[in-house]
C-alpha atoms as a PDB file:
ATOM      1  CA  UNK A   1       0.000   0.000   0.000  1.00  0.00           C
ATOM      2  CA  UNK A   2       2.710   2.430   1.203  1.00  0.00           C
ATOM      3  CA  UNK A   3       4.680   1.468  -1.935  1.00  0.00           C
ATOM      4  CA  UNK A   4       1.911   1.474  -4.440  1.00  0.00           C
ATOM      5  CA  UNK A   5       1.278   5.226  -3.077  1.00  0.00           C
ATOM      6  CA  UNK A   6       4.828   6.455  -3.449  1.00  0.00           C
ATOM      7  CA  UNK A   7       4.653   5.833  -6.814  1.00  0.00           C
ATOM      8  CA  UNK A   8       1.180   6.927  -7.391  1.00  0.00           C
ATOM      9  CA  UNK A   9       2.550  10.010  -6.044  1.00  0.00           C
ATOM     10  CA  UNK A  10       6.162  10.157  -7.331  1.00  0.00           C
ATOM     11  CA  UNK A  11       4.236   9.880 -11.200  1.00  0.00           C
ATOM     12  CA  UNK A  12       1.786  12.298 -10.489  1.00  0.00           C
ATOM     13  CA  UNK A  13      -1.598   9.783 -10.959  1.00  0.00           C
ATOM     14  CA  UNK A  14      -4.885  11.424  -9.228  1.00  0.00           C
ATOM     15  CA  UNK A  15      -7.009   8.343  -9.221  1.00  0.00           C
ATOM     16  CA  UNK A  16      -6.016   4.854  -8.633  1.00  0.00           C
ATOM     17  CA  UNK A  17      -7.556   1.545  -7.415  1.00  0.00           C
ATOM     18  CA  UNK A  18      -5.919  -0.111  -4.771  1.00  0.00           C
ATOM     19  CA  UNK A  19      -7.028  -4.368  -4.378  1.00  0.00           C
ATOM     20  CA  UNK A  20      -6.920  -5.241  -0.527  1.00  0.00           C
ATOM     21  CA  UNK A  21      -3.418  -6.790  -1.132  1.00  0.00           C
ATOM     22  CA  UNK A  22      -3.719 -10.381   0.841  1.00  0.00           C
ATOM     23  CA  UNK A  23      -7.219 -10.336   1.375  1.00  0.00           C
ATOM     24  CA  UNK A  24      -8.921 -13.355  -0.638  1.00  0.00           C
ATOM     25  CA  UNK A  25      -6.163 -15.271  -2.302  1.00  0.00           C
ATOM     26  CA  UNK A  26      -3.623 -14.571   0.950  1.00  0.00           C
ATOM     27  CA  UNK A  27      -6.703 -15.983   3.243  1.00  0.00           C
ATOM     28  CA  UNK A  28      -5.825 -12.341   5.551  1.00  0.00           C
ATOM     29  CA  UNK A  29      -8.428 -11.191   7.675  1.00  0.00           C
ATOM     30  CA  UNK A  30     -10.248  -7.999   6.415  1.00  0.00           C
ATOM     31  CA  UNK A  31      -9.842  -6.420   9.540  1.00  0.00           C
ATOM     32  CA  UNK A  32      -6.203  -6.705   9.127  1.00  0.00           C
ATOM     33  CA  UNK A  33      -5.857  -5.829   5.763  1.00  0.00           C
ATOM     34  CA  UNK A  34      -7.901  -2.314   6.556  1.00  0.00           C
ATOM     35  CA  UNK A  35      -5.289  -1.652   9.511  1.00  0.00           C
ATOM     36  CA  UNK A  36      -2.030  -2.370   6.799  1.00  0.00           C
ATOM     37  CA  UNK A  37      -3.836  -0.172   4.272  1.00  0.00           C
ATOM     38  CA  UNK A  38      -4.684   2.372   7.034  1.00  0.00           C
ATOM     39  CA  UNK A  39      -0.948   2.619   8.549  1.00  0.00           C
ATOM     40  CA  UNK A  40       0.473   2.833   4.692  1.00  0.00           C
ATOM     41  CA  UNK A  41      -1.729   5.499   4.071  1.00  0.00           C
ATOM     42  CA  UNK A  42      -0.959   6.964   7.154  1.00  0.00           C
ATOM     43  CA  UNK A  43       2.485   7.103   6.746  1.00  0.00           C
ATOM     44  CA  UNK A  44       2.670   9.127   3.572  1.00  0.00           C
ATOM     45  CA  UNK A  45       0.101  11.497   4.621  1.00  0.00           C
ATOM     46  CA  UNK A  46       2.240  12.126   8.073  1.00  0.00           C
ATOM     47  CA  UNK A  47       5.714  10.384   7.312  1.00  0.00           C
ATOM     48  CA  UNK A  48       7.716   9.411  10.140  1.00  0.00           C
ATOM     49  CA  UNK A  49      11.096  10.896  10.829  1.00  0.00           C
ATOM     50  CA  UNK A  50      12.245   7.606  10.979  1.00  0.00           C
ATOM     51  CA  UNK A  51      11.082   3.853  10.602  1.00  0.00           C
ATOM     52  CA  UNK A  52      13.393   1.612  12.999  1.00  0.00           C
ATOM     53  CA  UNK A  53      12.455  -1.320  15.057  1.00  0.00           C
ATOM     54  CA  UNK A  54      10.959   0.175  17.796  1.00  0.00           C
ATOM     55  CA  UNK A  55       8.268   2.302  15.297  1.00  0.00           C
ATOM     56  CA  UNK A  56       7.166  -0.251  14.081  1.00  0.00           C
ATOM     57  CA  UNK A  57       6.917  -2.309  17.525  1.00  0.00           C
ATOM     58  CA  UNK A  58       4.777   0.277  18.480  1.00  0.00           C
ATOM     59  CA  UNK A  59       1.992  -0.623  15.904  1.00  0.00           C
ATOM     60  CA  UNK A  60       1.554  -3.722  16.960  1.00  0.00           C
ATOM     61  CA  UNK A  61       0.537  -4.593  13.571  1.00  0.00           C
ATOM     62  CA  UNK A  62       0.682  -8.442  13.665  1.00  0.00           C
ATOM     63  CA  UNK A  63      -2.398  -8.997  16.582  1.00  0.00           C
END
């Protein structure tokens, strides 16, 4: 998600479809695939001034 952004971004597209990367073939939980899109998103609209172990420990993103 945070990838697919960046380059939406880097080659100037205004409108793009995103799938729910994992979600039916990957068997990954909707819920979880909403909080991954949500922190990608996140994090280019209010980018970190770093990403190191203990940012992303703080997400908890795997429960």
């Amino acid at each position: 998600m945070r990838t697919t952004l960046m380059l939406a971004m880097d080659n100037d597209i205004k409108s793009i479809v995103i799938p729910a990367f994992g979600g039916l073939c990957g068997g990954v939980p909707a819920n979880k695939v909403c909080k991954m899109m949500w922190e990608g998103y996140r994090q280019i609209m209010n980018p970190p001034e770093k990403i190191d172990w203990d940012y992303a420990n703080r997400y908890k993103l795997e429960e």
